[in-house]
C-alpha atoms as a PDB file:
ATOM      1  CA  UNK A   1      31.187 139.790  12.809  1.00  0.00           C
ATOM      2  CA  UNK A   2      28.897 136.850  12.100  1.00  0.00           C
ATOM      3  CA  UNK A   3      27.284 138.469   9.640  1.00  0.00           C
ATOM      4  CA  UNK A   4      30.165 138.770   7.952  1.00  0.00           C
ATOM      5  CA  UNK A   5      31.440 135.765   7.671  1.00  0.00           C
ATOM      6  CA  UNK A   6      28.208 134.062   6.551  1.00  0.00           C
ATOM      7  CA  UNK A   7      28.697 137.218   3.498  1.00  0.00           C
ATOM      8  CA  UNK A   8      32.173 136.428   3.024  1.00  0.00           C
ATOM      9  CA  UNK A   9      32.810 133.029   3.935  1.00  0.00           C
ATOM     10  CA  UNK A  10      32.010 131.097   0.518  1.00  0.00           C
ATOM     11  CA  UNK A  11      33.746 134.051  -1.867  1.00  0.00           C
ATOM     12  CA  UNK A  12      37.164 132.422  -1.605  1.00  0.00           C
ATOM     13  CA  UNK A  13      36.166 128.604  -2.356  1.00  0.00           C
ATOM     14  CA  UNK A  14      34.511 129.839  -5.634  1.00  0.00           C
ATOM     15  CA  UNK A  15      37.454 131.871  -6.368  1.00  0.00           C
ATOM     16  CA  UNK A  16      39.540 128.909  -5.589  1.00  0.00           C
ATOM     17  CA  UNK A  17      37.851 126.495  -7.663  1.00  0.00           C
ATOM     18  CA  UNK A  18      38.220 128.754 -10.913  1.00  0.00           C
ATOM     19  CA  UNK A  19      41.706 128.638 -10.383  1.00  0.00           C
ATOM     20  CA  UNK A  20      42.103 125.297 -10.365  1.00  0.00           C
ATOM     21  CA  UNK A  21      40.304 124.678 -12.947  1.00  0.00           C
ATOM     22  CA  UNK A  22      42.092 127.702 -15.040  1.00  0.00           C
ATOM     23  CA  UNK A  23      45.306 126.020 -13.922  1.00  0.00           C
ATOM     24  CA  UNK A  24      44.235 122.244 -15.401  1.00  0.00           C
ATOM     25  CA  UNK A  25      42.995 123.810 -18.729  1.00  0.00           C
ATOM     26  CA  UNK A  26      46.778 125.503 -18.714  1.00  0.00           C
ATOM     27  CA  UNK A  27      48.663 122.430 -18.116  1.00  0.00           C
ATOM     28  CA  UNK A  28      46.489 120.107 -20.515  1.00  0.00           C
ATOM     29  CA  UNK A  29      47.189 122.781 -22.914  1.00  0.00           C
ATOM     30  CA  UNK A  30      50.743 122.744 -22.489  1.00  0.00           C
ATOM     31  CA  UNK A  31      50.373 119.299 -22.631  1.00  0.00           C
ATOM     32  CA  UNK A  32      48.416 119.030 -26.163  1.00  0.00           C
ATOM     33  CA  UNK A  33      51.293 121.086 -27.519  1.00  0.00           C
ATOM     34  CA  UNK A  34      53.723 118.894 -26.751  1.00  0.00           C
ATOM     35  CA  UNK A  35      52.395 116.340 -28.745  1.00  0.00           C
ATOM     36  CA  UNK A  36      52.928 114.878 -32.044  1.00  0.00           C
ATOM     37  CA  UNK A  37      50.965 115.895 -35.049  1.00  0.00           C
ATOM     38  CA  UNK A  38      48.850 112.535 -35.033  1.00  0.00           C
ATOM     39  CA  UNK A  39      48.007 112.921 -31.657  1.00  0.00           C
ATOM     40  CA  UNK A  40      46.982 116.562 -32.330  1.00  0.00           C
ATOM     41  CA  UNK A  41      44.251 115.534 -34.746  1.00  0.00           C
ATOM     42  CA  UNK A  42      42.821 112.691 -32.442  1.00  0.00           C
ATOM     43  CA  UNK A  43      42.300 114.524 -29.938  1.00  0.00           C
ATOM     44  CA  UNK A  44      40.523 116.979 -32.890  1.00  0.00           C
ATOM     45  CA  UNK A  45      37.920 114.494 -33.938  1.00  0.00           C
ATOM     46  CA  UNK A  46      37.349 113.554 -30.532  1.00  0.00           C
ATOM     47  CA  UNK A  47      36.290 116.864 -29.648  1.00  0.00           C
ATOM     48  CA  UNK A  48      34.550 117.232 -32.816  1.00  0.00           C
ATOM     49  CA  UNK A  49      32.737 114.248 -33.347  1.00  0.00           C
ATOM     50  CA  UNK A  50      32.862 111.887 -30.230  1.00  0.00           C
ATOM     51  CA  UNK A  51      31.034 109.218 -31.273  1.00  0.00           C
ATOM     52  CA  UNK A  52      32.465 108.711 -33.873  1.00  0.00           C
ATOM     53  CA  UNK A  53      36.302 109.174 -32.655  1.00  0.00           C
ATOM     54  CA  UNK A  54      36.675 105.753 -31.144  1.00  0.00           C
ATOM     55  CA  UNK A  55      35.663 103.143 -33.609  1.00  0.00           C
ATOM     56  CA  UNK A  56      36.676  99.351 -34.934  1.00  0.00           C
ATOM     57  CA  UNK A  57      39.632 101.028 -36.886  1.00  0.00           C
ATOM     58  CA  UNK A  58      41.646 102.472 -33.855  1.00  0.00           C
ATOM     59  CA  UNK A  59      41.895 101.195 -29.936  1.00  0.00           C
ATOM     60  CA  UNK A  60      41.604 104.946 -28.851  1.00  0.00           C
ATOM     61  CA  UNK A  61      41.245 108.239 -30.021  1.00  0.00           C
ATOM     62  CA  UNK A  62      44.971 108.042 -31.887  1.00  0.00           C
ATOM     63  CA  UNK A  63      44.455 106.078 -35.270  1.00  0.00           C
ATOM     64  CA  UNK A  64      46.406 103.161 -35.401  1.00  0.00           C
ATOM     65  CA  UNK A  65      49.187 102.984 -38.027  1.00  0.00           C
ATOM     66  CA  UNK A  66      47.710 100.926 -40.662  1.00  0.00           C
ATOM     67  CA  UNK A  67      43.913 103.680 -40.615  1.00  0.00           C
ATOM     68  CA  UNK A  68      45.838 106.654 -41.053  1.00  0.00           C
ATOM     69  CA  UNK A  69      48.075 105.045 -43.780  1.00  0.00           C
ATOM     70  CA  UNK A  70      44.392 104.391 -45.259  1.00  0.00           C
ATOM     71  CA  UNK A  71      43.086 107.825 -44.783  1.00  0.00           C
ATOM     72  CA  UNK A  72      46.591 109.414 -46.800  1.00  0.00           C
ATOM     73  CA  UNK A  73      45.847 106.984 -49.714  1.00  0.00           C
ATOM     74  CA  UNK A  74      42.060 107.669 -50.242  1.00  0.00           C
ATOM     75  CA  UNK A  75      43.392 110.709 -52.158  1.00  0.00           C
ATOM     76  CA  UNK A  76      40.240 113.054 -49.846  1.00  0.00           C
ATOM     77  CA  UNK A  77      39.944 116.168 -48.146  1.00  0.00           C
ATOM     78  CA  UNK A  78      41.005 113.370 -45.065  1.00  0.00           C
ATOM     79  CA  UNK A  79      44.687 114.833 -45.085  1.00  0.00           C
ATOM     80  CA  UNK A  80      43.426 118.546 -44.455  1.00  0.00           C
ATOM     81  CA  UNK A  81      42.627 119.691 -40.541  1.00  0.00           C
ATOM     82  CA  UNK A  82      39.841 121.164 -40.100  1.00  0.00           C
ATOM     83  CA  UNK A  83      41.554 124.525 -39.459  1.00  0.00           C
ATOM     84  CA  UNK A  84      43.243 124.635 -43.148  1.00  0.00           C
ATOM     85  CA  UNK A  85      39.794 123.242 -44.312  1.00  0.00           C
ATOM     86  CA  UNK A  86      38.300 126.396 -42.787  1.00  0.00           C
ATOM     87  CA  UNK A  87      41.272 128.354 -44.210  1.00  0.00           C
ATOM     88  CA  UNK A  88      40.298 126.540 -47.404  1.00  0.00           C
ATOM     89  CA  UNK A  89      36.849 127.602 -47.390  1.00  0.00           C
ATOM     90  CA  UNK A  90      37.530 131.016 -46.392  1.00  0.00           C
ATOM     91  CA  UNK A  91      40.120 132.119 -49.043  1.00  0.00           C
ATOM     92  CA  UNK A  92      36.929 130.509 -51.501  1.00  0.00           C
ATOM     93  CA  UNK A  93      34.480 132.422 -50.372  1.00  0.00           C
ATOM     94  CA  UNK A  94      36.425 135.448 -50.221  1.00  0.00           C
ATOM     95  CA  UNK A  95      37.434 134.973 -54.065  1.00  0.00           C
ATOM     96  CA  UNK A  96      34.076 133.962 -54.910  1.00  0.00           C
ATOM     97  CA  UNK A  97      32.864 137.458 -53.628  1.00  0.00           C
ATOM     98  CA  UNK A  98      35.869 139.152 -55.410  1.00  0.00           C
ATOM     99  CA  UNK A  99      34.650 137.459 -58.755  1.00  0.00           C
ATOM    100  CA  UNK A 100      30.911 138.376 -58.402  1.00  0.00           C
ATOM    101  CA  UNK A 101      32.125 141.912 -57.590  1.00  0.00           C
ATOM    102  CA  UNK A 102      33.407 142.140 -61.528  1.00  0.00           C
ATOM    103  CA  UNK A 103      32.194 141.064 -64.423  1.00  0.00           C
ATOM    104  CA  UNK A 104      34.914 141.083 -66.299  1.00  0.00           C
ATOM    105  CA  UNK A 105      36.951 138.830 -63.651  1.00  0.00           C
ATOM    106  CA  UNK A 106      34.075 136.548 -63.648  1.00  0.00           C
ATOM    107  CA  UNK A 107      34.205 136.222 -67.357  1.00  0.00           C
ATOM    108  CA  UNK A 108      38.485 135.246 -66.893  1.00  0.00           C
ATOM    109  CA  UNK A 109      38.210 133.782 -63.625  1.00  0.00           C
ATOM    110  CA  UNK A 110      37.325 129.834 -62.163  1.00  0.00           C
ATOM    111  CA  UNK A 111      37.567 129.036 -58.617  1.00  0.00           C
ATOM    112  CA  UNK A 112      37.561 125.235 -57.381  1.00  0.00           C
ATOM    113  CA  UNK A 113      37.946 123.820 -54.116  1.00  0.00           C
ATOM    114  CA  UNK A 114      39.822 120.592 -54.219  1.00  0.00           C
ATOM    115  CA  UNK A 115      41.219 117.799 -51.741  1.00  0.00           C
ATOM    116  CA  UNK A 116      44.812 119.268 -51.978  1.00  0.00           C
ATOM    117  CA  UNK A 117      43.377 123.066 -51.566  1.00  0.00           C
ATOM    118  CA  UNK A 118      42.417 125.759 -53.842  1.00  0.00           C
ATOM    119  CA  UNK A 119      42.242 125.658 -57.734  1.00  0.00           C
ATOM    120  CA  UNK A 120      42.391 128.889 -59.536  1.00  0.00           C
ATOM    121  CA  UNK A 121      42.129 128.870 -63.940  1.00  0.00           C
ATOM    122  CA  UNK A 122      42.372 132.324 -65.218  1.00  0.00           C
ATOM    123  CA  UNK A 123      41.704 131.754 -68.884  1.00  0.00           C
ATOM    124  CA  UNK A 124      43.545 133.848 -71.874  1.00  0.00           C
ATOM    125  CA  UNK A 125      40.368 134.356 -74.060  1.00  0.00           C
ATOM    126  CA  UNK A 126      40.932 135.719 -77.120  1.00  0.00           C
ATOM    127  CA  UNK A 127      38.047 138.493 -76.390  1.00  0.00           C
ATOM    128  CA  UNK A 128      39.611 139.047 -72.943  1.00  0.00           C
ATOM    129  CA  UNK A 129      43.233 138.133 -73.589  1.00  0.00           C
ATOM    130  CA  UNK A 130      45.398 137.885 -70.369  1.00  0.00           C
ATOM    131  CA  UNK A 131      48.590 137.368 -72.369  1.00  0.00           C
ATOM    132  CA  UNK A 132      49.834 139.188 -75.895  1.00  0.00           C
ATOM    133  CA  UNK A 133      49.103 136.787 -78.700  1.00  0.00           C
ATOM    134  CA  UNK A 134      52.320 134.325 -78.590  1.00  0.00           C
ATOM    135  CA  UNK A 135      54.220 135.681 -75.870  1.00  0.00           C
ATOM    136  CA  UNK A 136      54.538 135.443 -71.812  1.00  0.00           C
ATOM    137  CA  UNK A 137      53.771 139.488 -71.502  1.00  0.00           C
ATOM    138  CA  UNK A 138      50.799 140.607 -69.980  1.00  0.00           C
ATOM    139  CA  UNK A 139      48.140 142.528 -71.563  1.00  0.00           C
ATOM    140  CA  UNK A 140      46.727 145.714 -69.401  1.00  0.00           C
ATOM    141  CA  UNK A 141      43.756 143.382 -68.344  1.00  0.00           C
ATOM    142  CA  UNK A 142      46.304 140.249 -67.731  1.00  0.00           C
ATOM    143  CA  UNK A 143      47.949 142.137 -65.562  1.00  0.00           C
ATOM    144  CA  UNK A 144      44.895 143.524 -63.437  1.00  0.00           C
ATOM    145  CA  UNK A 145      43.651 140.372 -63.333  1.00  0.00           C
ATOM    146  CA  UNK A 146      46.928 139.015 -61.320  1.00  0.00           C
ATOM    147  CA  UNK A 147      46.936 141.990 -59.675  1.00  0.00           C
ATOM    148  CA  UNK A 148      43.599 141.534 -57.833  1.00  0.00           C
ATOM    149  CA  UNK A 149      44.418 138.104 -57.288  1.00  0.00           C
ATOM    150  CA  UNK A 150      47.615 138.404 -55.649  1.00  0.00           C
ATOM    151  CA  UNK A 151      46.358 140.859 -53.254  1.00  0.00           C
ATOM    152  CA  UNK A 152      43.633 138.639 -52.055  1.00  0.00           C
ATOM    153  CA  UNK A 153      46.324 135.444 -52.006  1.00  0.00           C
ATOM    154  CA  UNK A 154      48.451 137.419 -50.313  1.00  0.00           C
ATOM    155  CA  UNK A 155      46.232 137.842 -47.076  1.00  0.00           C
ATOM    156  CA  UNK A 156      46.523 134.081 -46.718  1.00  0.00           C
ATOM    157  CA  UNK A 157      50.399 133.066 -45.675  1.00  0.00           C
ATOM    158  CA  UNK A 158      49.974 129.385 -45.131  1.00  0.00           C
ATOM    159  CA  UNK A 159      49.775 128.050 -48.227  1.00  0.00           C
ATOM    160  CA  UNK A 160      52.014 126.740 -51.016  1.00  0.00           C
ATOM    161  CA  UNK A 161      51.666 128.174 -54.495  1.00  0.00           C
ATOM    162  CA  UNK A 162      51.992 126.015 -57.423  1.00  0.00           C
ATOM    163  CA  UNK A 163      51.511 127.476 -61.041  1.00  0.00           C
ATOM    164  CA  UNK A 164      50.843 125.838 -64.323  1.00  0.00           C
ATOM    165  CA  UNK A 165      50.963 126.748 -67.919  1.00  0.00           C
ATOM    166  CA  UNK A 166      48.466 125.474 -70.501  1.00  0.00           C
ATOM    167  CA  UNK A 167      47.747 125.630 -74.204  1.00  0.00           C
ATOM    168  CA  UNK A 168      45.366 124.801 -76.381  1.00  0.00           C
ATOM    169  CA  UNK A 169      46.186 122.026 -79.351  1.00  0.00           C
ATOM    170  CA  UNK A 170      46.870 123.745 -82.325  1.00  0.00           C
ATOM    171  CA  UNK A 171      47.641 122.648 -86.175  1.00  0.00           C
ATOM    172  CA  UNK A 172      50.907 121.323 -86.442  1.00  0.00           C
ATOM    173  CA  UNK A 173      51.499 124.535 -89.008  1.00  0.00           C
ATOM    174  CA  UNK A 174      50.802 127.170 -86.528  1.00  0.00           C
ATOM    175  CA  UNK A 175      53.685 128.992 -84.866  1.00  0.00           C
ATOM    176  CA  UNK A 176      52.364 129.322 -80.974  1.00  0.00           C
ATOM    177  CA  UNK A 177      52.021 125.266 -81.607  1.00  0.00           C
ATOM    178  CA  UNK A 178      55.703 125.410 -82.032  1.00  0.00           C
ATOM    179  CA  UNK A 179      57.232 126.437 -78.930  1.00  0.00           C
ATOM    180  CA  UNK A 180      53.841 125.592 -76.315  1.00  0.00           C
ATOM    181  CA  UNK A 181      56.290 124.102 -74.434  1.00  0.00           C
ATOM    182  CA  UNK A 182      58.590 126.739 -73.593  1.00  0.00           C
ATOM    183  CA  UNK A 183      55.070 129.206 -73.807  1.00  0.00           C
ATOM    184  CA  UNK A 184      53.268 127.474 -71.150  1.00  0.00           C
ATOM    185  CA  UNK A 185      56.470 127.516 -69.013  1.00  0.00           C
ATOM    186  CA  UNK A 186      57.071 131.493 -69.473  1.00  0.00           C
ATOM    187  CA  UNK A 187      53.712 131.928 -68.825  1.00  0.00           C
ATOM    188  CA  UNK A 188      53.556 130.319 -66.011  1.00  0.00           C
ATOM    189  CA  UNK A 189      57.010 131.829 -64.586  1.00  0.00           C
ATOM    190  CA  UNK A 190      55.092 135.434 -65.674  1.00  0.00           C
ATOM    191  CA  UNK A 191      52.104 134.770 -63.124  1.00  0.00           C
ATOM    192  CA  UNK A 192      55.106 133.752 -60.517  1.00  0.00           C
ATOM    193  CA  UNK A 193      56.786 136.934 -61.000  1.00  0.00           C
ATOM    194  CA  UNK A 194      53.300 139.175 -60.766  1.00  0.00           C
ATOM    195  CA  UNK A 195      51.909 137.693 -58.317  1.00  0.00           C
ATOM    196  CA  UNK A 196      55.099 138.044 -55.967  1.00  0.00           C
ATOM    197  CA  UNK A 197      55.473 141.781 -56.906  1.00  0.00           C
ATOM    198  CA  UNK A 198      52.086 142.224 -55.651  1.00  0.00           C
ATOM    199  CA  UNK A 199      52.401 141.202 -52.654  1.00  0.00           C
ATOM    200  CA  UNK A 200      52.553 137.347 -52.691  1.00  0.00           C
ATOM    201  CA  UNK A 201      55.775 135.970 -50.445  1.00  0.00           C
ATOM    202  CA  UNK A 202      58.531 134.726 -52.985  1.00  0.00           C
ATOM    203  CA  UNK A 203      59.136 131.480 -50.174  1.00  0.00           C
ATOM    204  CA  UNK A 204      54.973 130.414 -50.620  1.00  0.00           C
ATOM    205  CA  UNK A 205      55.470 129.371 -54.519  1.00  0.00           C
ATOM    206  CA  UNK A 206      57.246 126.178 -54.262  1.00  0.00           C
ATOM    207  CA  UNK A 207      56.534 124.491 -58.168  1.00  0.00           C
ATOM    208  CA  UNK A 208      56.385 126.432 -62.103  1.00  0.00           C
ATOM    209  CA  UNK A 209      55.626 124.062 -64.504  1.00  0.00           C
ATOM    210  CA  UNK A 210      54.337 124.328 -68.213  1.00  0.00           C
ATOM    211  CA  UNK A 211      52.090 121.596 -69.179  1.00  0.00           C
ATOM    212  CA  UNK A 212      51.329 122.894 -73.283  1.00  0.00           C
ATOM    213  CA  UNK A 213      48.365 121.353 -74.488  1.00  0.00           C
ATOM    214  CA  UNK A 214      48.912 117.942 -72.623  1.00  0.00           C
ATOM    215  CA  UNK A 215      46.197 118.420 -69.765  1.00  0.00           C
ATOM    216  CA  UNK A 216      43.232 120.096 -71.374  1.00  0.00           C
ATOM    217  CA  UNK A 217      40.126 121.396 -69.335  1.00  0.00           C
ATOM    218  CA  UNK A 218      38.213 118.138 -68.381  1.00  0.00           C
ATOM    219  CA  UNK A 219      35.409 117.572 -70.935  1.00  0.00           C
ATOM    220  CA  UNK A 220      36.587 120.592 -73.319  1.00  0.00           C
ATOM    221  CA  UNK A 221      37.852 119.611 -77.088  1.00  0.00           C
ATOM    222  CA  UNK A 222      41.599 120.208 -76.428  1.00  0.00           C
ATOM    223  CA  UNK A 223      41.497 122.786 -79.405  1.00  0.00           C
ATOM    224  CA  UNK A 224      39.151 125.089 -77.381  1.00  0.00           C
ATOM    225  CA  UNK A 225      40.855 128.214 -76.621  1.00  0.00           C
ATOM    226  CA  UNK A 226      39.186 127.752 -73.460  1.00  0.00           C
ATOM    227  CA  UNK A 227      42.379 125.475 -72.965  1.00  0.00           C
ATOM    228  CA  UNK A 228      44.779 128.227 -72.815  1.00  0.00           C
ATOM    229  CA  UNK A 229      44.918 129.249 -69.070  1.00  0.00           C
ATOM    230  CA  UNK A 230      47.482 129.590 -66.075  1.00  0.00           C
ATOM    231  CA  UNK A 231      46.737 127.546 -62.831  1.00  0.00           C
ATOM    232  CA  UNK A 232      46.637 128.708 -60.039  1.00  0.00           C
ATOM    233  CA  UNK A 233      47.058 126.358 -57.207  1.00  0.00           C
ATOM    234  CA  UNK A 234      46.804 127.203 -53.226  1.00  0.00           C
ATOM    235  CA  UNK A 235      48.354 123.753 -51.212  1.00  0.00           C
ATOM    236  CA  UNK A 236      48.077 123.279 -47.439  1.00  0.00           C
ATOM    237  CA  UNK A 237      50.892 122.106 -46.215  1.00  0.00           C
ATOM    238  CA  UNK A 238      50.193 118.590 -44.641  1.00  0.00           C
ATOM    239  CA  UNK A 239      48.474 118.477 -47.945  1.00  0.00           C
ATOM    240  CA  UNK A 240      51.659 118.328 -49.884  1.00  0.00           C
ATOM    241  CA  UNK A 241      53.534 116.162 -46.908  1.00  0.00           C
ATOM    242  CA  UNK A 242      50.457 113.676 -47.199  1.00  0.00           C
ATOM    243  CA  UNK A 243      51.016 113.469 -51.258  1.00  0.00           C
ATOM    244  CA  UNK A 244      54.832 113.684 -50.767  1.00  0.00           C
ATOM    245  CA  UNK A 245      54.708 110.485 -48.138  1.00  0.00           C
ATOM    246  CA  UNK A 246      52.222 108.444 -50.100  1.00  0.00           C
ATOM    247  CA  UNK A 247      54.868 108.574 -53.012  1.00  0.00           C
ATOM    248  CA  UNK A 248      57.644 107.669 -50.843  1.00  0.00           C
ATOM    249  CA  UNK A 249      56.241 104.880 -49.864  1.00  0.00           C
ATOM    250  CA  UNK A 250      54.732 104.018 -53.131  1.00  0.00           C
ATOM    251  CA  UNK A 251      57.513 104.800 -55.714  1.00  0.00           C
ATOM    252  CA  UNK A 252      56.885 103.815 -59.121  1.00  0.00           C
END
């Protein structure tokens, strides 16, 4: 009988102890959950970096007011978690892979990662044209290319989807220089509509706008043809709620 005791007699304490300890991690869990968004993150950096998560700008781990009205105005990557910047990173590398996979997508295709997500500028080259020459309707290739795209995009439900229309400058003479207003726009609403029959959720695009030849690839003559692209953009959500708050607060 003594024997068995000494065997026995420590099994339950250990047992014990790992409940406890499973029941603390449950309630500060349940706890962390119930908190606000701001307090979320602290306790997020603090975990991440602790050094580094109580500093001269805050009295504890949550930011005062006046730093994290700082951090939404820096215009960084400061207003993404470090989940959606995973998320961010992810969806990057996974279209990165998709583009080195095919030539011909790497020829049409540019993928950037920015502070408010994902930038993607599929070009309408006249070699490789996405679009019919002066109209919103997709070539065979166009419409492969947005294919492939959406079905990678569509793997990734958390984001918003904004799409722009561009054009090149052209001669006041030309006809597409015309109406590269209302062009850009159809374009733009064209990528919308292929992208969602493919497999994109109609509720994730949020903005179609057509920009003609007003925003031209940075550092590009804005008659390049290099110009005339759709856009492509995958927004996190606090992302947009970060933007939308600094301009509330900052009207013009």
């Amino acid at each position: 009988m003594r024997k068995r005791e000494q065997h026995h007699g420590g099994a339950w304490k250990t047992a014990y102890a790992d409940f406890v300890t499973a029941m603390m991690a449950l309630f500060l869990l349940l706890w962390l959950t119930a908190q606000d968004k701001k307090i979320k993150e602290a306790v997020e950096r603090a975990f991440r970096n602790p050094f580094s998560a109580v500093n001269k700008e805050s009295t504890g781990i949550i930011p005062s007011k006046d730093t994290s009205q700082q951090n939404k105005q820096k215009g960084n990557f400061d207003s993404v978690t470090a989940v959606e910047m995973q998320m961010l990173r992810k969806i990057t590398e996974d279209l990165s892979k998709m583009l080195e996979q095919s030539q011909e997508l790497e020829q049409s295709v540019q993928i950037a990662l920015t502070p408010d997500g994902v930038r993607i500028n599929i070009f309408d080259h006249s070699q490789k044209p996405v679009f019919e020459p002066g109209t919103d309707k997709f070539t065979t290739y166009g419409d492969w290319v947005f294919s492939t795209l959406a079905w990678e995009i569509a793997r990734y439900q958390n984001f918003h989807i904004e799409l722009e229309g561009h054009t090149e400058t052209r001669p006041d003479t030309d006809p597409e220089n015309m109406n590269k207003w209302d062009l850009s726009t159809e374009r733009a609403n064209a990528a919308r509509r292929k992208l969602i029959q493919s497999g994109v959720e109609s509720q994730q695009v949020f903005k179609v706008s057509g920009f003609a030849d007003t925003q031209p690839m940075p550092g590009l003559d804005p008659t390049l043809e290099s110009n005339r692209r759709v856009t492509v953009l995958l927004k996190v959500e606090s992302a947009d709620q970060s933007a939308s708050d600094t301009s509330d607060q900052n009207p013009p």
